[in-house]
Protein backbone atom coordinates (compact mmCIF):
# COMPACT_ATOMS: atom_id res chain seq x y z
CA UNK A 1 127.89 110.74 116.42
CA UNK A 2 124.78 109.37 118.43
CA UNK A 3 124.97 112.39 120.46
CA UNK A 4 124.43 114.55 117.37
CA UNK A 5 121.81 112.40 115.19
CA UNK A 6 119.34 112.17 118.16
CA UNK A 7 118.76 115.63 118.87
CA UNK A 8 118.59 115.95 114.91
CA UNK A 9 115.87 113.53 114.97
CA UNK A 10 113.90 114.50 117.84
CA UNK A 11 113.89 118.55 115.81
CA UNK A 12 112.37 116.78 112.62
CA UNK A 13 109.74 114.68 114.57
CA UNK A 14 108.81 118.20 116.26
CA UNK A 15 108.74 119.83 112.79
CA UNK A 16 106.49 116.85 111.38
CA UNK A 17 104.08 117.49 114.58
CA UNK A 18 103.70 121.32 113.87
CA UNK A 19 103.36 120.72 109.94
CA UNK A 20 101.02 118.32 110.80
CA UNK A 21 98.53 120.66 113.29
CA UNK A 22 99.49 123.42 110.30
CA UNK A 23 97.68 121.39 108.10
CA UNK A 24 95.15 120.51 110.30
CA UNK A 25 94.08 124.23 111.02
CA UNK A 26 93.84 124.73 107.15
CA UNK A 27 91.48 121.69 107.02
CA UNK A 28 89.15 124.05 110.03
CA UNK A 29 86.96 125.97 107.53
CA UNK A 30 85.42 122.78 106.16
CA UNK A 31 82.06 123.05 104.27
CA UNK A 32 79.54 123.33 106.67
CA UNK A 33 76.90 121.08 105.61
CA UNK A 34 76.80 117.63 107.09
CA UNK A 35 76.89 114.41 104.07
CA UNK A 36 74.17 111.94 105.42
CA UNK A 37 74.68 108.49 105.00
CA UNK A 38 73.30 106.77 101.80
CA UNK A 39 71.54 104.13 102.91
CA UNK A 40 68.04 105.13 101.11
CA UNK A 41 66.19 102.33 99.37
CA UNK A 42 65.77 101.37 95.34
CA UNK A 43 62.48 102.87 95.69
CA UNK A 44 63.85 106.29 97.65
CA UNK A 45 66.10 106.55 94.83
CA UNK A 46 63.97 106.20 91.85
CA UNK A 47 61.55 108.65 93.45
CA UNK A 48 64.49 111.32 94.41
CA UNK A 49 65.66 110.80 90.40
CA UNK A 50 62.24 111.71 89.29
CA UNK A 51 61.45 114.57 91.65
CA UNK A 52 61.96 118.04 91.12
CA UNK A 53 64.69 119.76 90.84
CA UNK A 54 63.98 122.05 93.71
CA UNK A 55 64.13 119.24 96.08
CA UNK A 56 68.10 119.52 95.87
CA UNK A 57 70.24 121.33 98.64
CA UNK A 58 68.93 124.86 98.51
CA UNK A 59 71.71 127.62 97.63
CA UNK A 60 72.87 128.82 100.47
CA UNK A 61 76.53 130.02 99.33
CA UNK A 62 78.24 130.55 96.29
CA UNK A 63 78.00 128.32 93.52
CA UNK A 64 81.82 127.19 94.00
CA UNK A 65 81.23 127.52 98.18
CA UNK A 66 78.39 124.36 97.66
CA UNK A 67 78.39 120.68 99.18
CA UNK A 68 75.98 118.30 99.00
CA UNK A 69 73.36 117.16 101.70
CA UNK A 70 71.38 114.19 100.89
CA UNK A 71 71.34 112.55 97.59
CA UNK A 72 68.35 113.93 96.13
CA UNK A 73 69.81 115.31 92.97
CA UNK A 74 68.51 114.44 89.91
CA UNK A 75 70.42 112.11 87.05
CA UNK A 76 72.77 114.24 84.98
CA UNK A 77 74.31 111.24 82.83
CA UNK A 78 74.85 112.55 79.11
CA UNK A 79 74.13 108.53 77.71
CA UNK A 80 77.73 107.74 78.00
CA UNK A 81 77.57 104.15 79.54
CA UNK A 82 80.01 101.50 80.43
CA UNK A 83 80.52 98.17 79.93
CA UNK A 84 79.51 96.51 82.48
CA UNK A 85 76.81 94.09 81.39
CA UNK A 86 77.91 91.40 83.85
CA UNK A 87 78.91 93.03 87.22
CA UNK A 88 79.30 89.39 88.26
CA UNK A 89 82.33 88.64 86.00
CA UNK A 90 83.70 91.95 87.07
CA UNK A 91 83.82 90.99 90.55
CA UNK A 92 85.42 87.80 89.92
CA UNK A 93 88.11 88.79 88.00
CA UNK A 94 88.78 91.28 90.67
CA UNK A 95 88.69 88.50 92.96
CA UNK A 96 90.87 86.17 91.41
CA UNK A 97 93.52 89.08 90.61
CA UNK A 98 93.82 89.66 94.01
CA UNK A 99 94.71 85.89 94.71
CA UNK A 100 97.54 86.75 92.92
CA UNK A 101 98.60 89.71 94.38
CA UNK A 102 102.02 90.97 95.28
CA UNK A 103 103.14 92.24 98.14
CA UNK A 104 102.69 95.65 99.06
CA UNK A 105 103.39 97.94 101.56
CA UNK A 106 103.66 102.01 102.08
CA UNK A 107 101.53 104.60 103.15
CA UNK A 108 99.19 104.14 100.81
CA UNK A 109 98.74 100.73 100.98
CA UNK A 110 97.46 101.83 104.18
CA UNK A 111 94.86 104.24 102.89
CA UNK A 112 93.94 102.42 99.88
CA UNK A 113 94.39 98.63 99.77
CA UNK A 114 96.24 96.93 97.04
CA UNK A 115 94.45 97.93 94.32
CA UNK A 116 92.89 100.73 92.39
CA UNK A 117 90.52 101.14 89.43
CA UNK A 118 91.32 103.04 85.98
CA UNK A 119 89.21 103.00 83.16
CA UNK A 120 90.10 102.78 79.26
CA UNK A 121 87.55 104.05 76.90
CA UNK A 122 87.05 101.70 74.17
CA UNK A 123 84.97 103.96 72.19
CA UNK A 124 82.27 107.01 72.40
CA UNK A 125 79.78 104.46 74.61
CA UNK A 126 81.97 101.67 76.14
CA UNK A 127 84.45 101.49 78.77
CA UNK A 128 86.59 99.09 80.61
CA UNK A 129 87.72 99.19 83.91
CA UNK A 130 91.05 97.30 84.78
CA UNK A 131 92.59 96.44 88.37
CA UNK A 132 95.78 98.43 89.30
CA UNK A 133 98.73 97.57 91.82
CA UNK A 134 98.04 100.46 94.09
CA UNK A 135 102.24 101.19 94.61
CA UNK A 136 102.79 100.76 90.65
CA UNK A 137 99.68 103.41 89.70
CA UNK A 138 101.67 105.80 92.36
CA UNK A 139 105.00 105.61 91.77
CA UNK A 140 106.59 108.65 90.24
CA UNK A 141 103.43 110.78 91.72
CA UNK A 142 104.71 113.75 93.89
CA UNK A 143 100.87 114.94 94.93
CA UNK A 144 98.48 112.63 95.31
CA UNK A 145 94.47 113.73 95.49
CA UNK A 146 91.67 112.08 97.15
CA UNK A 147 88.42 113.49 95.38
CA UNK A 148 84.95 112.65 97.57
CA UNK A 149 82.29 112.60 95.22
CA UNK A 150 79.08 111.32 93.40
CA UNK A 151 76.78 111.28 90.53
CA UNK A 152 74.01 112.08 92.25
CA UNK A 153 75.41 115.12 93.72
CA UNK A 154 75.36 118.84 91.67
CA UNK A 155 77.95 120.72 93.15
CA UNK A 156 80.21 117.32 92.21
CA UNK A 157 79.05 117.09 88.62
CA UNK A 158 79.52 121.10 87.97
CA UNK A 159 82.78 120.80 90.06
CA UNK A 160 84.65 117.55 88.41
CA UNK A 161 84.84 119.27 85.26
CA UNK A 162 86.82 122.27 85.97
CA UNK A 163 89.18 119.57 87.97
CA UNK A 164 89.78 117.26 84.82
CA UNK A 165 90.27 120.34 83.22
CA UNK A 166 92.84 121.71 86.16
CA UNK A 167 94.28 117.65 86.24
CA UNK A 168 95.19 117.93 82.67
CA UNK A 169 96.78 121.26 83.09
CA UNK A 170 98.85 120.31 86.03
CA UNK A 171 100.13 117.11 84.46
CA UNK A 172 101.07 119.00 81.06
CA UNK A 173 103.56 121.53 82.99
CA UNK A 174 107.02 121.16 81.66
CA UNK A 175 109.39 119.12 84.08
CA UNK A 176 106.37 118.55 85.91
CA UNK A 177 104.32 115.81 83.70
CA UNK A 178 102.32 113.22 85.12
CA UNK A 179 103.23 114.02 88.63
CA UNK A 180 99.57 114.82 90.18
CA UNK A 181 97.42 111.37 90.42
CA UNK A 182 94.08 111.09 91.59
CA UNK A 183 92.50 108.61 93.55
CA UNK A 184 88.44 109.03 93.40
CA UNK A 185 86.31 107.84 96.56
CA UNK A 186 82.92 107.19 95.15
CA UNK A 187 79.18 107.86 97.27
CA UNK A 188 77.70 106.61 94.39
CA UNK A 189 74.22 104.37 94.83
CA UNK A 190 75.41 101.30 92.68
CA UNK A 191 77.67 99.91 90.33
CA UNK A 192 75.79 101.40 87.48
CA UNK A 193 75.92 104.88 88.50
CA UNK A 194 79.31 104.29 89.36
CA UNK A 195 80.64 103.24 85.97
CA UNK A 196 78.96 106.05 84.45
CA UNK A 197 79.99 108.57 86.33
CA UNK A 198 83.84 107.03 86.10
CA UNK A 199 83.43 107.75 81.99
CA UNK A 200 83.53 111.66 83.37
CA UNK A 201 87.27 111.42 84.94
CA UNK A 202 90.69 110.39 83.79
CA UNK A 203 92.19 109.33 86.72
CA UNK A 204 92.36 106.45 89.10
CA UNK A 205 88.93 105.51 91.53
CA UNK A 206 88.92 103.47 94.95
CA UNK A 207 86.92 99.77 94.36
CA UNK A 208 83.20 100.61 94.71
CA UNK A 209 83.01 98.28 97.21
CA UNK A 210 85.59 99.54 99.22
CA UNK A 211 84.83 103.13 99.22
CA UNK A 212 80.97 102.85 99.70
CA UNK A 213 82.15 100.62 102.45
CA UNK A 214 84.31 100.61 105.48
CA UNK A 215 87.59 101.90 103.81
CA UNK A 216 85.32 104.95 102.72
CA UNK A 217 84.20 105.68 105.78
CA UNK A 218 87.73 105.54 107.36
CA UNK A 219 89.23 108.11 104.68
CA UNK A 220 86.05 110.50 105.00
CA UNK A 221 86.66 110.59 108.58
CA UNK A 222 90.27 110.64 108.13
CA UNK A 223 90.50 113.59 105.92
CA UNK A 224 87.40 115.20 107.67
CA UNK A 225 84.64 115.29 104.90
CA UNK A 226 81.56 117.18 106.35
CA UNK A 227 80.37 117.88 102.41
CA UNK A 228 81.03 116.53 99.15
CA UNK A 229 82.94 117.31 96.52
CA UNK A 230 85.68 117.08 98.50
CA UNK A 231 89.16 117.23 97.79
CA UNK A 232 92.78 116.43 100.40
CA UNK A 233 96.24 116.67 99.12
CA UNK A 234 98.99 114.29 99.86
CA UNK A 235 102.29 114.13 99.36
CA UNK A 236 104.41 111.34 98.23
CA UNK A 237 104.78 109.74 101.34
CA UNK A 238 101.14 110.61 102.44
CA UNK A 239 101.59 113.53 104.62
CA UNK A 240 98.70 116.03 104.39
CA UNK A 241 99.56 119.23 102.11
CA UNK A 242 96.12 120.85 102.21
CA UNK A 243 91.77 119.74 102.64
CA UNK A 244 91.00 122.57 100.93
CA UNK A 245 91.82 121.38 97.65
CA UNK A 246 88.00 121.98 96.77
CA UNK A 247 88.24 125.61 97.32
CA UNK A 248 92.27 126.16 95.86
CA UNK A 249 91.29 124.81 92.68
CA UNK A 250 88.40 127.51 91.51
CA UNK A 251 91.33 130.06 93.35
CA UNK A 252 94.03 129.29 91.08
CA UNK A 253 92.80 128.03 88.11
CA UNK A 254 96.37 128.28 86.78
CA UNK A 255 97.54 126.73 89.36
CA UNK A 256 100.46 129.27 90.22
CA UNK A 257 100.43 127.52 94.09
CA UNK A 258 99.78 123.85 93.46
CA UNK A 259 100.21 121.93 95.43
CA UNK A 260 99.58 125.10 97.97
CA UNK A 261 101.93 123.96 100.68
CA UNK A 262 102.39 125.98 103.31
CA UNK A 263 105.38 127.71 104.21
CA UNK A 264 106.92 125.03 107.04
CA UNK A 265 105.79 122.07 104.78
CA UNK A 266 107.66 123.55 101.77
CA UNK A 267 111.14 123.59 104.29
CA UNK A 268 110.41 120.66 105.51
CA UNK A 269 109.95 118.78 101.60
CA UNK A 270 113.38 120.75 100.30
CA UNK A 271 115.69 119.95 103.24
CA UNK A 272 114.57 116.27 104.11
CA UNK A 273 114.89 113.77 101.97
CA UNK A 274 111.97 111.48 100.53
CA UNK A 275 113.46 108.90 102.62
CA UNK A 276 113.81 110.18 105.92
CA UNK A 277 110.51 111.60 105.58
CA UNK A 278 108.89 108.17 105.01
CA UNK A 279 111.23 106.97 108.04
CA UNK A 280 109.78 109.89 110.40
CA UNK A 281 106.13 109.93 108.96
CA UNK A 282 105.71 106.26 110.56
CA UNK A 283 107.93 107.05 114.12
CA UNK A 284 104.98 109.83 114.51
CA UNK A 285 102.55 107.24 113.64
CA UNK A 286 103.54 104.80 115.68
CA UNK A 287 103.77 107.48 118.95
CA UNK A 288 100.59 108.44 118.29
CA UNK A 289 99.24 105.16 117.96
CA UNK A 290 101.44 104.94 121.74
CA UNK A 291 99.88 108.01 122.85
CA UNK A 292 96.45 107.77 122.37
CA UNK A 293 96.21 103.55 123.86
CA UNK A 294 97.64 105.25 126.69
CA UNK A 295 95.23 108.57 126.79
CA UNK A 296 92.31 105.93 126.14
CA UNK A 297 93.58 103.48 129.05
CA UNK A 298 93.89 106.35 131.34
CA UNK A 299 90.39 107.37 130.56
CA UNK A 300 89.02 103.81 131.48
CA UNK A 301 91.13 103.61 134.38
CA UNK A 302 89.06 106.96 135.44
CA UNK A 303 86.05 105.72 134.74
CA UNK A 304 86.31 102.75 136.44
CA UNK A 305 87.26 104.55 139.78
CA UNK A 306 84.54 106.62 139.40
């Protein structure tokens, strides 16, 4: 029996490494433009809000083909504001729910921490936003999006639109419901722009603090965001479907292809089970992890000679 179920494993780890540099050649034709880090001042920012509008990223491609540059677009917000009077008591609570915390562990625990943000509108003006177990918010979710974006950016506030809109579609299809979840990444300045911009989306957002901080940084580079908006694919055990999420979307409006697999990735989902898939997804991990201490170690080992 051991003779059989090894060479059986060792043909799904190589069919996990070619899915995997599959999807990593679909991720190739990035946007081009670089996102600069967002470390301007108060005063930077008030003067970028009142500025022209010309001073934004000049069209250089297609409406739906545009990223943003630096964060010199101007404020878009349509008065729709949240509560959040006291961003102290916010934090706190956050704190103190976290004391508390159960715990977790998965893939995405990985990628996102313990716990994500959703917000409940309480009326035309006012919103709440409520801690979320990060596993709980997931469960049931078969694609899983991570949307890069911010208010101060205009290809993000034309684009999130049309992707509530293609959300709410997906998520309405019969034997299908409520199986796409989105997890936002914010660039936004503050907690202010932050909340307001949250009022525009229905689905679940990253901690401020943790994406405009290290976490953010890690999935940007992860999921190799050279523009924003910016939108990767998962799958339920967070293998990488597609990047180009940002481009499918305006593609297939319908979306006839979601979650646009491709053709070894769709094989792979049908004939292995959830299961073994989370089993092998975190073998591969932890070779790689093997491989590259020893690639890096070699390298120093080189160097040192030299």
């Amino acid at each position: 029996m051991e003779r059989i179920q090894r060479p059986l494993i060792l043909v799904l780890l190589l069919l996990i490494v070619l899915i995997s540099q599959a999807n990593a050649q679909d991720g190739a034709p990035m946007e081009s433009s670089l996102m600069t880090e967002k470390d301007t001042s108060t005063n930077e920012a008030l003067n970028s809000t009142e500025s022209d509008s010309t001073t934004a990223a000049p069209d250089t491609t297609t409406e739906e083909d545009e990223s943003c540059v630096a964060d010199t677009a101007a404020d878009d917000s349509d008065g729709r504001t949240t509560d959040l009077a006291d961003e102290t008591t916010l934090n706190t609570n956050t704190e103190e729910e976290k004391k508390d915390d159960p715990v977790q562990v998965g893939p995405f625990i990985d990628l996102f921490g313990n716990n994500l943000l959703s917000l409940n509108l309480i009326d035309e003006t006012h919103a709440k936003m409520e801690l979320q177990y990060t596993n709980e918010a997931l469960q049931g979710k078969k694609v899983i999006g991570i949307y890069f974006s911010a208010d101060w950016c205009g290809p993000c506030r034309q684009f999130t639109p049309e992707l509530v809109t293609f959300y709410n579609k997906m998520n309405e299809r019969r034997n299908k419901e409520n199986e796409f979840e989105i997890v936002w990444v914010s660039s936004c300045r503050d907690m202010e722009s932050f909340g307001q911009y949250f009022t525009h989306m229905n689905w679940l957002a990253l901690p401020p603090e943790e994406a405009m901080g290290q976490r953010g940084k890690e999935l940007a580079s992860k999921y190799k965001v050279k523009g924003i908006p910016h939108l990767a694919l998962l799958d339920e055990v967070g293998n990488v479907i597609t990047l180009q999420g940002r481009t499918k979307v305006p593609e297939d409006r319908m979306g006839i292809g979601f979650p646009w697999r491709n053709p070894l990735s769709t094989l792979y989902v049908t004939l292995v089970p959830q299961s073994l898939r989370f089993l092998l997804r975190a073998q591969v991990e932890e070779l790689s992890g093997k491989l590259s201490k020893a690639l890096k170690g070699g390298i120093k080992q080189q160097t040192a000679n030299a």
